[in-house]
C-alpha atoms as a PDB file:
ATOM      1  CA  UNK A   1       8.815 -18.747  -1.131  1.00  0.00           C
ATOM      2  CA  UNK A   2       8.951 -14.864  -1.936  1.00  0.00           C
ATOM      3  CA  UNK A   3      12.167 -15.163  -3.810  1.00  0.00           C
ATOM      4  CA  UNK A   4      10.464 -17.751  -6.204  1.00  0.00           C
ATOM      5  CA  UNK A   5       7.857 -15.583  -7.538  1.00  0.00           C
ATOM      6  CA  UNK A   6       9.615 -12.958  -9.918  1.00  0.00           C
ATOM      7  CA  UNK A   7       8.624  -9.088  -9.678  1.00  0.00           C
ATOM      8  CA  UNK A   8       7.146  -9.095  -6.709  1.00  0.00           C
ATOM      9  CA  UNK A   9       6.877  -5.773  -4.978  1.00  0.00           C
ATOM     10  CA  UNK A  10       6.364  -5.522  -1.011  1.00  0.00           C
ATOM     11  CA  UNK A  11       5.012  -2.248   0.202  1.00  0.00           C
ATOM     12  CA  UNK A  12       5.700  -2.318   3.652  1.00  0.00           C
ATOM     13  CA  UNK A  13       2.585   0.033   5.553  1.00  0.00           C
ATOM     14  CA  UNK A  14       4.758   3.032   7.020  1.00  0.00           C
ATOM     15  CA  UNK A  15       2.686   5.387   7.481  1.00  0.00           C
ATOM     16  CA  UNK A  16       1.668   4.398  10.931  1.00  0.00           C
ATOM     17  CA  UNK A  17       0.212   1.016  12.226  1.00  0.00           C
ATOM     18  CA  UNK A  18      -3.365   1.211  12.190  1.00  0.00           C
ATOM     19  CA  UNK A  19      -3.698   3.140   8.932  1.00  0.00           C
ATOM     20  CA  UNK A  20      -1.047   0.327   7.299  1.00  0.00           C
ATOM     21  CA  UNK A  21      -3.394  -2.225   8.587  1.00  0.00           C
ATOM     22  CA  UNK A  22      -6.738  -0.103   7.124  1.00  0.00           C
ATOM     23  CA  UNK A  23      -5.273   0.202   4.221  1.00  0.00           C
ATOM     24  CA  UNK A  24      -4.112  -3.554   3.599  1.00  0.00           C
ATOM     25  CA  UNK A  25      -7.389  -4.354   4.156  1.00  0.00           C
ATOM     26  CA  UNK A  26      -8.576  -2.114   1.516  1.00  0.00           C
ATOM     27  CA  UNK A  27      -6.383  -3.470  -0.926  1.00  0.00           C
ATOM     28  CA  UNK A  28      -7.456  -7.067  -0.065  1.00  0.00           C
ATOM     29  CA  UNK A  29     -11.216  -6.097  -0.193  1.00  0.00           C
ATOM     30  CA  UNK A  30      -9.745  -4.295  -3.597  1.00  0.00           C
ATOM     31  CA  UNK A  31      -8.425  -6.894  -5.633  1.00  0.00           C
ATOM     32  CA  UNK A  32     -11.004  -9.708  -4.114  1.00  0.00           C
ATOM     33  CA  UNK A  33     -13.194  -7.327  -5.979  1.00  0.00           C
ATOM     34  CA  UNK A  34     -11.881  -7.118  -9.078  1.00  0.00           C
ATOM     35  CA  UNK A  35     -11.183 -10.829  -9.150  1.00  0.00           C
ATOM     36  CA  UNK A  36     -14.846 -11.874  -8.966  1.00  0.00           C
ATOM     37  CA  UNK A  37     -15.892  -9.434 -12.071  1.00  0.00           C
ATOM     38  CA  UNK A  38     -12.685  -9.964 -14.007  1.00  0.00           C
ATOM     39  CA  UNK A  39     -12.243 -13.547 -13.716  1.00  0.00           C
ATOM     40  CA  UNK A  40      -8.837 -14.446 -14.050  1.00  0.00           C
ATOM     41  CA  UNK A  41      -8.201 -18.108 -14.574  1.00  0.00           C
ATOM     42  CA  UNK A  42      -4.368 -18.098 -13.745  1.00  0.00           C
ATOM     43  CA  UNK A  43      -1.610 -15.984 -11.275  1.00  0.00           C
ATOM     44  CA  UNK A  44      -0.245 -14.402 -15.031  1.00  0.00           C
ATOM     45  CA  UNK A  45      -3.595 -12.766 -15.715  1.00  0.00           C
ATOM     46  CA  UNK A  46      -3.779 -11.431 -12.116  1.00  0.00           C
ATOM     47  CA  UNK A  47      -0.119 -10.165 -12.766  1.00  0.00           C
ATOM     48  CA  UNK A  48      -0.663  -8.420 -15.524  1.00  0.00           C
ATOM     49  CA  UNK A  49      -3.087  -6.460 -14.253  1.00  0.00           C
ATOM     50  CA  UNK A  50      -2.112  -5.936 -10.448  1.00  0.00           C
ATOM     51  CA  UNK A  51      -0.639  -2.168 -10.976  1.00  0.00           C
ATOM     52  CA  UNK A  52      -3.895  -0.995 -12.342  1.00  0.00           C
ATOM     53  CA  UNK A  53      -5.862  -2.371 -10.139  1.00  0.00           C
ATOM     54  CA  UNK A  54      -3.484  -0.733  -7.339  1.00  0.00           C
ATOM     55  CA  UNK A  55      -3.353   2.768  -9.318  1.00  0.00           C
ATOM     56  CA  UNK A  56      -7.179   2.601  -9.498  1.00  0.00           C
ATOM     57  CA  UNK A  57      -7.021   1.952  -5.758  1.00  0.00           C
ATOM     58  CA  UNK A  58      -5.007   4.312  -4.270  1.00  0.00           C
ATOM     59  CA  UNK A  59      -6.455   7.451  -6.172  1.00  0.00           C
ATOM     60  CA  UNK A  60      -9.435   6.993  -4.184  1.00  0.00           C
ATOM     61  CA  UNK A  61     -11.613   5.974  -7.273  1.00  0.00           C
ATOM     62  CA  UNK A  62     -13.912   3.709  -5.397  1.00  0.00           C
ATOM     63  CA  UNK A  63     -14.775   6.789  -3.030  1.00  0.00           C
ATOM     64  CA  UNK A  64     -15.138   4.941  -0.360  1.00  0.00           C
ATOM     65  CA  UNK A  65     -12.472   7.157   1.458  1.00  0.00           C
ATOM     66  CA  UNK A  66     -10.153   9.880   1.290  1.00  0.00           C
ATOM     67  CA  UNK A  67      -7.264   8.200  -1.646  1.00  0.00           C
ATOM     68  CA  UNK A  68      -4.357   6.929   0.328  1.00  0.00           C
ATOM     69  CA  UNK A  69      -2.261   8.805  -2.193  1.00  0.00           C
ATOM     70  CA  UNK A  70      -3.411  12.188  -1.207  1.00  0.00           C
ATOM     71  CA  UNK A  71      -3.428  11.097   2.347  1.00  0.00           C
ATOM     72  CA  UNK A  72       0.150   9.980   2.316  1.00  0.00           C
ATOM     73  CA  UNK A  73       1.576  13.532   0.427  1.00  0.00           C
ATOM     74  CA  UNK A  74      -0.402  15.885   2.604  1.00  0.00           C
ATOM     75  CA  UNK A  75       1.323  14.067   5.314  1.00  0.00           C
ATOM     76  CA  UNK A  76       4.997  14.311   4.137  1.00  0.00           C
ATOM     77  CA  UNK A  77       5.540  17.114   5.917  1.00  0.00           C
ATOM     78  CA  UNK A  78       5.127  16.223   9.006  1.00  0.00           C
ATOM     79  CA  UNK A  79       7.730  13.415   8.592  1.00  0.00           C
ATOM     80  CA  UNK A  80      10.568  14.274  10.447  1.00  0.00           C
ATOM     81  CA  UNK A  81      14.236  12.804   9.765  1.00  0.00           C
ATOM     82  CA  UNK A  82      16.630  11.686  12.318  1.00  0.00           C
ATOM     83  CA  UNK A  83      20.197  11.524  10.936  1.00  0.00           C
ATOM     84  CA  UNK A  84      21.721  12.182  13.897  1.00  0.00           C
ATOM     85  CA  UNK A  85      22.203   8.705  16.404  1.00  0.00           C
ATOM     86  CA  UNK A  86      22.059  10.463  19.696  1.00  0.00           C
ATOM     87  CA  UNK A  87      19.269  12.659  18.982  1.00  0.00           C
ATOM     88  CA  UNK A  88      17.338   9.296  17.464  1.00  0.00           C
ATOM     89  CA  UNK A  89      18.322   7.688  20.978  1.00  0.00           C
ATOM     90  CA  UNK A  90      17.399  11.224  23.033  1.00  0.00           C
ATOM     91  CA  UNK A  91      14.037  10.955  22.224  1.00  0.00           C
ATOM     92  CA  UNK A  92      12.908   7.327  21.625  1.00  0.00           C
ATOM     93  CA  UNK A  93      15.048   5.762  24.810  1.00  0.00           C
END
């Protein structure tokens, strides 16, 4: 079905499980928002206005929480990067 609809971007959550989760939520609760005041009649008008709608989102504008954009870059460095198979096997074996 995916490969039907044209220009769709997944964001897969990977910034650990129960914040993912949170913040799908969020973004459901989000656009089911905006789609009661803006009334869009067809999928096009949603399209068209989807990135706002996640910009607007994830900047923390609604101030409901901290924005999942400053959440997610104060914790890049903490990120740590396993090139190396037998060190990625040492500790997660």
């Amino acid at each position: 079905m995916l490969e039907r609809i044209k220009s769709l971007h997944l964001q897969m959550a990977d910034n650990g499980f129960a914040t993912g989760i949170r913040s799908v939520r969020d973004w459901e609760d989000c656009i089911r928002y905006n789609l009661c005041f803006d009334n869009y009649k067809k999928l096009s008008d949603f399209q068209e206005h989807n990135e706002s709608m996640c910009r607007h989102y994830n900047l923390g504008e609604s101030e409901k929480t901290e924005p999942n954009l400053k959440k997610w870059a104060t914790n890049i460095s903490k990120v740590r990067v396993i090139n190396d198979y037998d060190k990625f096997n040492n500790l997660f074996n």
